[in-house]
N, C-alpha and C. Protein backbone atom coordinates (compact mmCIF):
# COMPACT_ATOMS: atom_id res chain seq x y z
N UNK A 1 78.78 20.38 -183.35
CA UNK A 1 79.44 20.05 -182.09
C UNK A 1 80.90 20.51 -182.16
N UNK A 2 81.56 20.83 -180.71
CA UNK A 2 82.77 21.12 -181.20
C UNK A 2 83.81 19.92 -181.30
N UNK A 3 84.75 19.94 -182.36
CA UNK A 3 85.75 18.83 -182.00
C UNK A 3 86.41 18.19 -181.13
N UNK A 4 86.96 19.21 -180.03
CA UNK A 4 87.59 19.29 -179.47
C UNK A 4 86.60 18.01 -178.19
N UNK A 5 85.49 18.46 -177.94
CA UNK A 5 84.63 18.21 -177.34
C UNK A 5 84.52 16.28 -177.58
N UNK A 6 84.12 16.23 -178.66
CA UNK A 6 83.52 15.19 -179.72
C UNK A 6 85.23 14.24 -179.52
N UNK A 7 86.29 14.89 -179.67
CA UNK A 7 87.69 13.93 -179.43
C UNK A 7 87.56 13.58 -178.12
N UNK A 8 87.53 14.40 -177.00
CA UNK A 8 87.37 13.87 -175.57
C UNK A 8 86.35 12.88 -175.06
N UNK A 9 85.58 13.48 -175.84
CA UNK A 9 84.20 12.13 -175.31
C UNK A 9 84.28 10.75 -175.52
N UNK A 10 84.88 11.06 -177.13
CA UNK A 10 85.32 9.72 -177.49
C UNK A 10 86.17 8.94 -177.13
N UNK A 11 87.41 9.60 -176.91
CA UNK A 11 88.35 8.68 -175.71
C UNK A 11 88.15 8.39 -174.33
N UNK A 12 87.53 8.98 -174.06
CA UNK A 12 86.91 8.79 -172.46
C UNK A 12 85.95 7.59 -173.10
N UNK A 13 85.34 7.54 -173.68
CA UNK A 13 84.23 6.53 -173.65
C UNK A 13 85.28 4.85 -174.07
N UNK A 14 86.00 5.47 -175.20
CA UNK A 14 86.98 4.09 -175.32
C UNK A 14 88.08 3.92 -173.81
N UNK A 15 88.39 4.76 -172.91
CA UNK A 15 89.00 4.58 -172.10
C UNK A 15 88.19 3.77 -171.19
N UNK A 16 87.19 4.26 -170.99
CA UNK A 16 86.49 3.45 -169.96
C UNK A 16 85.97 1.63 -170.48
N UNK A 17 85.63 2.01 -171.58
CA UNK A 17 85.92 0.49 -172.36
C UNK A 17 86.88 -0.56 -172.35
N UNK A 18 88.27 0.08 -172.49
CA UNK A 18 89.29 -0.59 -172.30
C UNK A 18 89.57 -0.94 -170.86
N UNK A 19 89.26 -0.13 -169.85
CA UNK A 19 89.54 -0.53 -168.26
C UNK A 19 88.39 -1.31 -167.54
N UNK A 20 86.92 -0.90 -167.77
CA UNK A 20 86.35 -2.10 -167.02
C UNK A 20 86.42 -3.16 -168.02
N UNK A 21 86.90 -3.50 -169.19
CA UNK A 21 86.21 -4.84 -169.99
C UNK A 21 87.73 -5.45 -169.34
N UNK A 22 88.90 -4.68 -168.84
CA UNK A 22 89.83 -5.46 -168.49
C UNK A 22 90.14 -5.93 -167.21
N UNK A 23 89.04 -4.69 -166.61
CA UNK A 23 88.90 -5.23 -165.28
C UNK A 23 88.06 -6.87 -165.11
N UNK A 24 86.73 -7.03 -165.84
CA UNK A 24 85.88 -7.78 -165.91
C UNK A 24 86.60 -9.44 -166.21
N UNK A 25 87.07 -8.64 -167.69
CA UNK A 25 87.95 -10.44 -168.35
C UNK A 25 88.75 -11.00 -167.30
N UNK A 26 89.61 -9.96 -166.17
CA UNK A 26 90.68 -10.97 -165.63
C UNK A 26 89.85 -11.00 -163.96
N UNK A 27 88.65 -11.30 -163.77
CA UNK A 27 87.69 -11.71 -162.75
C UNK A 27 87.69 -12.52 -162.45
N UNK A 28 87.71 -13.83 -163.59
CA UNK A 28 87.71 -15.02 -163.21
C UNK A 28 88.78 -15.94 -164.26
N UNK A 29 89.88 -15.53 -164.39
CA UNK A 29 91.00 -16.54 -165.74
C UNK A 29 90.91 -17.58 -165.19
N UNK A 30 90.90 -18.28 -164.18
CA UNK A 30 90.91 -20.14 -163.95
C UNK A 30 89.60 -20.08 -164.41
N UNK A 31 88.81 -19.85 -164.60
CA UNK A 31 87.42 -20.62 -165.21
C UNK A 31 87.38 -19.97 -166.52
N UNK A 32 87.74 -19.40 -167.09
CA UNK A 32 87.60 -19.17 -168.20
C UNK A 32 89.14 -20.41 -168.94
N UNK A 33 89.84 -20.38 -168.26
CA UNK A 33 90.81 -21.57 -168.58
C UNK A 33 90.08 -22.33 -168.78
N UNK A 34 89.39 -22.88 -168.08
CA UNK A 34 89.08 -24.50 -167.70
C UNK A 34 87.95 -24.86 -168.83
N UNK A 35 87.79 -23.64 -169.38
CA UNK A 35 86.59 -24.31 -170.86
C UNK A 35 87.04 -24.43 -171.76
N UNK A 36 86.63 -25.34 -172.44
CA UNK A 36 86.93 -25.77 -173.99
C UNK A 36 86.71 -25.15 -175.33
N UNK A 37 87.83 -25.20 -175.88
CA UNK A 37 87.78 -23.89 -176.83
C UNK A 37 87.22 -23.82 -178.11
N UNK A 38 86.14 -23.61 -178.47
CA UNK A 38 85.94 -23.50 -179.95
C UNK A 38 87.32 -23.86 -181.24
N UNK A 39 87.41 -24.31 -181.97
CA UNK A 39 88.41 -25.19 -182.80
C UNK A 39 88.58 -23.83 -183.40
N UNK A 40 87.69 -22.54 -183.99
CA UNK A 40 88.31 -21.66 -184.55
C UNK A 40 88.66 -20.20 -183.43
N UNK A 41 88.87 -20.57 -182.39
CA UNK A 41 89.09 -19.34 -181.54
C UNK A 41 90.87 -19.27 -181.94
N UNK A 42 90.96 -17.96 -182.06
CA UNK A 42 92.28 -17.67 -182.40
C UNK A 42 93.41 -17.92 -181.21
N UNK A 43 94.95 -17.74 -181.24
CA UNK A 43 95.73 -18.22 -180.29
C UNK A 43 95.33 -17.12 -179.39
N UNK A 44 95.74 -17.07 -178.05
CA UNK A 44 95.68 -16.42 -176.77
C UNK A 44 96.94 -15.18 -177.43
N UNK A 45 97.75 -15.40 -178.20
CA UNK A 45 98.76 -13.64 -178.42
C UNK A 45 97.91 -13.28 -179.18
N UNK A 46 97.26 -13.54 -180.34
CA UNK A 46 96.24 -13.05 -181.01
C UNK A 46 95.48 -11.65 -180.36
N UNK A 47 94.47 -12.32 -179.13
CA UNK A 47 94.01 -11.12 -178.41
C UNK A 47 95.06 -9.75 -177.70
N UNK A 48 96.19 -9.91 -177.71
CA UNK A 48 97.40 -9.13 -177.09
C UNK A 48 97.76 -8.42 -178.24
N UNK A 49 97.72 -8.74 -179.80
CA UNK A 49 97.87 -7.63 -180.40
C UNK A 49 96.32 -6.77 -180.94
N UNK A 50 95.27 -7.82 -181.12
CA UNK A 50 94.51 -6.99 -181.53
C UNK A 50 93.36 -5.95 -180.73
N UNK A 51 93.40 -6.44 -178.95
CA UNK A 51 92.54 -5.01 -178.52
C UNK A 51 93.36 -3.65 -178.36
N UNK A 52 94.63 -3.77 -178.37
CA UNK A 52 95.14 -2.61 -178.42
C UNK A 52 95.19 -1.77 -179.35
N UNK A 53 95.52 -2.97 -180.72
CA UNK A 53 94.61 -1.64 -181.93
C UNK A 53 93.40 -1.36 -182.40
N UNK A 54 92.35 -2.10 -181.95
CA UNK A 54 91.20 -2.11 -181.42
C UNK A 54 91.02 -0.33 -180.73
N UNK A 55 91.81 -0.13 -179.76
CA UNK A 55 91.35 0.39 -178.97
C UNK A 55 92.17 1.91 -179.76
N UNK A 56 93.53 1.54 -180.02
CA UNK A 56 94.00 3.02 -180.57
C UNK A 56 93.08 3.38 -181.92
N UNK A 57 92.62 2.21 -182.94
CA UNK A 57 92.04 2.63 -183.79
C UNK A 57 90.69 3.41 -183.63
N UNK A 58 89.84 3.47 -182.53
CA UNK A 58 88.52 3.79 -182.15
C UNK A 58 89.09 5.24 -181.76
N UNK A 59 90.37 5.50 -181.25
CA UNK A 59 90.40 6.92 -181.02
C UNK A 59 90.79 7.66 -182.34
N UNK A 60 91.78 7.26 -182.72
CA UNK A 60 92.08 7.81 -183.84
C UNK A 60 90.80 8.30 -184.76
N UNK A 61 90.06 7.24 -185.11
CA UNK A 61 88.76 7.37 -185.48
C UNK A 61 87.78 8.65 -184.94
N UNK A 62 87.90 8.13 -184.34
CA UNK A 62 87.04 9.38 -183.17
C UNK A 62 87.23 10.71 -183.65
N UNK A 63 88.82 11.14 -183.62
CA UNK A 63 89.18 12.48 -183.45
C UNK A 63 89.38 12.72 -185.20
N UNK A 64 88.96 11.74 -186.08
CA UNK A 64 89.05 11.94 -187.59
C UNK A 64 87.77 12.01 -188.02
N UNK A 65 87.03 12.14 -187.36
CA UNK A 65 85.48 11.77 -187.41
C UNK A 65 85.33 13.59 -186.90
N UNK A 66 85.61 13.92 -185.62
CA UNK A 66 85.55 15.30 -184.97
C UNK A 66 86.14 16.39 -185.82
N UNK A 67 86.51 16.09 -186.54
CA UNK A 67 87.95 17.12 -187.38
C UNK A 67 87.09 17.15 -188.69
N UNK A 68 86.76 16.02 -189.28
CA UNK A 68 86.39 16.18 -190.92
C UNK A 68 84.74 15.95 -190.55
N UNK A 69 84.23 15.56 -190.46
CA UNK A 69 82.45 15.15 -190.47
C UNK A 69 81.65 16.43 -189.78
N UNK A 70 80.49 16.34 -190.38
CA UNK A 70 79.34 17.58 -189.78
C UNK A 70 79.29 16.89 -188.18
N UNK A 71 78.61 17.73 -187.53
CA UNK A 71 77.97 17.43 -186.30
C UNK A 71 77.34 16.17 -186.10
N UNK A 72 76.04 16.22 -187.23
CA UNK A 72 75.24 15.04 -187.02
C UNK A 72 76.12 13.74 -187.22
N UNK A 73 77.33 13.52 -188.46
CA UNK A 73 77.99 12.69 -188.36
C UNK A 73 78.53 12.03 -186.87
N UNK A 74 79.62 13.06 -186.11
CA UNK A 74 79.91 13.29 -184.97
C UNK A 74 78.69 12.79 -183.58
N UNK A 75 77.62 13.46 -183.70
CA UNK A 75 76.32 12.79 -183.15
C UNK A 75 76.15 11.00 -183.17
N UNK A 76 76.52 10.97 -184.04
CA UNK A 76 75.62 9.33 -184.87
C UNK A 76 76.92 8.77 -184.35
N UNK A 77 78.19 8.87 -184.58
CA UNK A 77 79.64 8.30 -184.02
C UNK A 77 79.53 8.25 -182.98
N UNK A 78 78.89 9.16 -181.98
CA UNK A 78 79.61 8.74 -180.40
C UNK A 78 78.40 8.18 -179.75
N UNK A 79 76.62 8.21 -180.01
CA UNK A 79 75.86 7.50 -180.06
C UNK A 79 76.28 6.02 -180.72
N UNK A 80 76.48 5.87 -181.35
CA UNK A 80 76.91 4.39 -181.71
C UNK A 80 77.95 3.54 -181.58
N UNK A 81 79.46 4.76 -180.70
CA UNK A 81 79.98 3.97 -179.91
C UNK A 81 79.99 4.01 -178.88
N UNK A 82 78.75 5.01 -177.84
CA UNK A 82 78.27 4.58 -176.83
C UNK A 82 77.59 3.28 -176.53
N UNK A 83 76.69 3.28 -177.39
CA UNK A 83 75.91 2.11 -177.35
C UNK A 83 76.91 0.66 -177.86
N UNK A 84 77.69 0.72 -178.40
CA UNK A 84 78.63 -0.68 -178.66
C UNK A 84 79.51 -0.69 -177.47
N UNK A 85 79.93 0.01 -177.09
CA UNK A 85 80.78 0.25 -175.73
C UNK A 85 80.00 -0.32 -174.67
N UNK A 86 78.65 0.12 -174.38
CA UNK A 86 77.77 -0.46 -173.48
C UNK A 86 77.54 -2.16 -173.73
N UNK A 87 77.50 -2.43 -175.01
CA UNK A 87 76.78 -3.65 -175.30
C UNK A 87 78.39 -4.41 -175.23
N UNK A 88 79.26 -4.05 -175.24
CA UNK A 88 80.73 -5.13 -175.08
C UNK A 88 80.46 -5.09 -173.69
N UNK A 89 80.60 -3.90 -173.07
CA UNK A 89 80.85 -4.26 -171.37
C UNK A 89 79.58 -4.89 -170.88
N UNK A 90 78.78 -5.25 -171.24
CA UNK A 90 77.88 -6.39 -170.88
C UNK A 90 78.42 -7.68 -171.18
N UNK A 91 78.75 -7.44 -172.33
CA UNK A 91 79.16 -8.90 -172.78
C UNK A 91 80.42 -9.43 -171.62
N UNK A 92 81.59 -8.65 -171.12
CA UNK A 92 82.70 -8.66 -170.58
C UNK A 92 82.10 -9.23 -168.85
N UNK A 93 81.18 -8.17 -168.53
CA UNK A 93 80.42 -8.43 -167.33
C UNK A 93 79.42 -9.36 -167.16
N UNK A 94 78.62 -10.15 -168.31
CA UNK A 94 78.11 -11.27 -168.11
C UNK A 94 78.52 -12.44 -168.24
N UNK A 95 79.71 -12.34 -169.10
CA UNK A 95 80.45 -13.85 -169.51
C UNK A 95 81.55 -13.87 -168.43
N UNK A 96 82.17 -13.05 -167.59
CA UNK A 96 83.14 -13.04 -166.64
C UNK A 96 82.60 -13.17 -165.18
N UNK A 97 81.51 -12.37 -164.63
CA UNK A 97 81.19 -12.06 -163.87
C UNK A 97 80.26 -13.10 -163.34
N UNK A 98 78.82 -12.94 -163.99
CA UNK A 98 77.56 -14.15 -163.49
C UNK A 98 78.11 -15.78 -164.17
N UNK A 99 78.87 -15.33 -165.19
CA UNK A 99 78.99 -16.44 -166.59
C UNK A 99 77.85 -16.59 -166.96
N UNK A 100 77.08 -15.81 -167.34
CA UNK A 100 75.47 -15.74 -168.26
C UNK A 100 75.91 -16.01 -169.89
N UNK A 101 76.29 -17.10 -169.96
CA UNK A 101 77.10 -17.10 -171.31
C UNK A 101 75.91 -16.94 -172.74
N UNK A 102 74.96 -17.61 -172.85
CA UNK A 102 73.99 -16.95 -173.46
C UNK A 102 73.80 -15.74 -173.73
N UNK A 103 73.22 -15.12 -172.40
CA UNK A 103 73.21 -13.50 -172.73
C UNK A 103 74.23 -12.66 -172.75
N UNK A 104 75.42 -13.16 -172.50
CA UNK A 104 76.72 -12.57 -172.83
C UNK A 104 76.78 -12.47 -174.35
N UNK A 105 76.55 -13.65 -175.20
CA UNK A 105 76.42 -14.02 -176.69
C UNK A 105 75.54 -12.99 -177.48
N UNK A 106 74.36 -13.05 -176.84
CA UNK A 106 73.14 -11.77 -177.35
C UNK A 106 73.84 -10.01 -176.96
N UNK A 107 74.64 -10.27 -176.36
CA UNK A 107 75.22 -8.32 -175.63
C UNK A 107 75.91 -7.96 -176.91
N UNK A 108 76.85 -9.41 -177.41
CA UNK A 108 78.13 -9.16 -178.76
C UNK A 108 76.85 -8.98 -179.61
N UNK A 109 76.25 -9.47 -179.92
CA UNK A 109 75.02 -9.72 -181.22
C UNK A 109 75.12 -8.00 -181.20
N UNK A 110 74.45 -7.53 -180.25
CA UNK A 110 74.31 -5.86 -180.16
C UNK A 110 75.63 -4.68 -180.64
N UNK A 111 76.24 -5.72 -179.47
CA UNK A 111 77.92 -4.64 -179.61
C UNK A 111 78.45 -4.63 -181.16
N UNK A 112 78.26 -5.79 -181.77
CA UNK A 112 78.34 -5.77 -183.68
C UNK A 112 77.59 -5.30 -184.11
N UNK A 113 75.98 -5.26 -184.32
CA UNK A 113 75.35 -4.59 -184.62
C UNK A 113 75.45 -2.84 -184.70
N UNK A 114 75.76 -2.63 -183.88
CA UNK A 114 75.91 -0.62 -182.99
C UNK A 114 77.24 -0.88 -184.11
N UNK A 115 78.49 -1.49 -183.94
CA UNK A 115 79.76 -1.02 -184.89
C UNK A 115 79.40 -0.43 -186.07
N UNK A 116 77.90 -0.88 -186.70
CA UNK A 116 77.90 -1.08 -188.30
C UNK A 116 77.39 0.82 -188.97
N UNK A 117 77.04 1.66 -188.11
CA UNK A 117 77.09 3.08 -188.67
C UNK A 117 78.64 3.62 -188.19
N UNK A 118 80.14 3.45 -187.52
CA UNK A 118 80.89 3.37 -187.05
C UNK A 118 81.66 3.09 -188.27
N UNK A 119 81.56 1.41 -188.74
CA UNK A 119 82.25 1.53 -189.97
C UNK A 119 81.49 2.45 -191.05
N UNK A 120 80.60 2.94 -191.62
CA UNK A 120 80.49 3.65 -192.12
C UNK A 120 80.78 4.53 -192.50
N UNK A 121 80.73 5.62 -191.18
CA UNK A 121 81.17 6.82 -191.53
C UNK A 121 82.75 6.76 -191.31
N UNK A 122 83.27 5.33 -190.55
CA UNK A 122 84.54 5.69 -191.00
C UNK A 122 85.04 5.71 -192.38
N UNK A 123 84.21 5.06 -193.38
CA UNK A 123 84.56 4.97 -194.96
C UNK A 123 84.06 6.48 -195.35
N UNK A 124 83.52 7.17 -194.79
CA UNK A 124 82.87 8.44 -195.19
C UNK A 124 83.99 9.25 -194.91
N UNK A 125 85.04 8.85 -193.77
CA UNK A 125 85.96 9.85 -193.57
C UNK A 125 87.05 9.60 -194.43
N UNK A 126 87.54 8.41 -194.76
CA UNK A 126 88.51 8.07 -195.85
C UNK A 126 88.45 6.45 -196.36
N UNK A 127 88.50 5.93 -197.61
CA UNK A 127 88.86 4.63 -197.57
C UNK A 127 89.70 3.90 -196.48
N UNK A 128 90.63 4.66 -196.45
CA UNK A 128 92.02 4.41 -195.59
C UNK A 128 91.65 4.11 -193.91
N UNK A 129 90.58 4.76 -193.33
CA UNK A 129 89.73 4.58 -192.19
C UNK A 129 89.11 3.63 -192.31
N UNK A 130 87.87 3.42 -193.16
CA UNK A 130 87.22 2.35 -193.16
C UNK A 130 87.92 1.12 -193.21
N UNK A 131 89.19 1.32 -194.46
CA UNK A 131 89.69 -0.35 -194.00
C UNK A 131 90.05 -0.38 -192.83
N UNK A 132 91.21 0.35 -192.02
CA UNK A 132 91.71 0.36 -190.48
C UNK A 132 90.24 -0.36 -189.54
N UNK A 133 89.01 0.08 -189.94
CA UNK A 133 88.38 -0.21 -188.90
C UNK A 133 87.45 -1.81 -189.36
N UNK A 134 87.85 -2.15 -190.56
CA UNK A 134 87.31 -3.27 -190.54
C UNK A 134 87.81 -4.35 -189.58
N UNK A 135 89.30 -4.76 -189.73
CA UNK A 135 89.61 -5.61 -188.30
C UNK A 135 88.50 -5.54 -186.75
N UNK A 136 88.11 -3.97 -186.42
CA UNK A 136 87.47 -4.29 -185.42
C UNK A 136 86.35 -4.92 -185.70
N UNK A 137 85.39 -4.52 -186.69
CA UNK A 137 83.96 -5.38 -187.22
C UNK A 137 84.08 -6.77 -187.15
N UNK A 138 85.28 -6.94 -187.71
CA UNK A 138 85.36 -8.98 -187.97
C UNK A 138 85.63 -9.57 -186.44
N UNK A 139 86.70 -8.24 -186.04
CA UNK A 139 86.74 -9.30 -184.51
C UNK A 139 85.41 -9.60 -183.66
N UNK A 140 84.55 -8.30 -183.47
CA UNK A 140 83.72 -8.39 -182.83
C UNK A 140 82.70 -9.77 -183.38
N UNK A 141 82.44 -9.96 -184.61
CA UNK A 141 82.01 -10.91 -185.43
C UNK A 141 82.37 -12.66 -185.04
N UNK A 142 83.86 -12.56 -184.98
CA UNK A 142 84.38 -13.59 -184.19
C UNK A 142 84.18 -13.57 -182.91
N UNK A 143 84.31 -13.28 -181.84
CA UNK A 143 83.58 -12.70 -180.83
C UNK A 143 82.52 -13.68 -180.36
N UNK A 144 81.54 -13.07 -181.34
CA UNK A 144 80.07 -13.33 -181.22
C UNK A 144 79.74 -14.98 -181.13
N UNK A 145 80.44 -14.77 -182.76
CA UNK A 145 80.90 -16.63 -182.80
C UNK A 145 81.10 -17.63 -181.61
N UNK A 146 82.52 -17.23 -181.14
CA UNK A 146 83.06 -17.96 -180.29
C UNK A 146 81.82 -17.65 -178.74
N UNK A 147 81.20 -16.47 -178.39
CA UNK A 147 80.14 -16.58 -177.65
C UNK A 147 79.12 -17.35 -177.16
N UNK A 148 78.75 -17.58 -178.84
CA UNK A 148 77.66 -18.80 -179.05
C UNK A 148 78.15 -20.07 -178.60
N UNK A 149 79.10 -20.24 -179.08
CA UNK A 149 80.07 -21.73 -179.15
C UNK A 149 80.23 -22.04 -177.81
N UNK A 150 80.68 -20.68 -176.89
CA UNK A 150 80.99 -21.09 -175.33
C UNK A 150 79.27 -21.59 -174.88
N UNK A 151 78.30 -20.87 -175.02
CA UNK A 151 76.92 -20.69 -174.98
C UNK A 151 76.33 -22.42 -175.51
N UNK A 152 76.96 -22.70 -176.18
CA UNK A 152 76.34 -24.15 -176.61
C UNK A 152 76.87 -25.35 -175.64
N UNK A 153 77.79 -24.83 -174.98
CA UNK A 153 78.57 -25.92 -174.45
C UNK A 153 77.85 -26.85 -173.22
């Protein structure tokens, strides 16, 4: 594949990630206020620093992935952050939108799942990548957590 190609796709796909999941989250903030918070959900600045590197790290990634990895690598990367991209903006659009908080919970189950060839080959591209991209694995992980937790309520 070409790089060049394989860098664009990938930011377009994290761009569009970052704008409807932000369109979605701020749909309904008084009701998402008004619920009770899991005891380990992190503070509210918490989320203000970490989707933004969330989001620069997935490009960066992307275009280090396009530059050093074969094709099929490149293939398997933007397949698997298509499909995690899809499975967050479900999660964003069912827990904001219908409040299907259950199946909002099962979308993260997916959207973590799809991360896990993502971190991979980011360790394939450097140690130094793979750690950068562990923060996103754990968040999504927490995530999931706090999903369930809203989901039990």
């Amino acid at each position: 594949m070409n790089r060049n190609v394989v860098g664009i796709l990938g930011t377009a796909i994290v761009a569009v990630y970052a704008i409807v999941s932000g369109r979605w989250v701020a749909t309904d903030a008084g009701w998402y206020q008004s619920l009770p918070r899991p005891a380990w959900q992190p503070p509210s600045f918490v989320f203000g620093i970490i989707w933004p590197y969330n989001f620069a790290m997935l490009i960066v990634a992307t275009w280090l992935v396009a530059s050093r990895l074969s094709s099929t690598h490149q293939l398997v990367w933007l397949t698997s952050l298509t499909l995690s991209v899809v499975a967050a903006l479900s999660w964003a659009h069912l827990f904001y939108v219908p409040h299907s908080l259950l199946a909002s919970a099962f979308a993260l189950v997916l959207a973590t799942l799809f991360t896990i060839p993502l971190l991979v080959i980011a360790f394939r591209v450097s140690p130094a990548l793979g750690i950068a991209f562990v923060p996103y694995q754990i968040w999504l992980a927490i995530a999931t957590s706090l999903a369930f937790a809203y989901a039990a309520q």
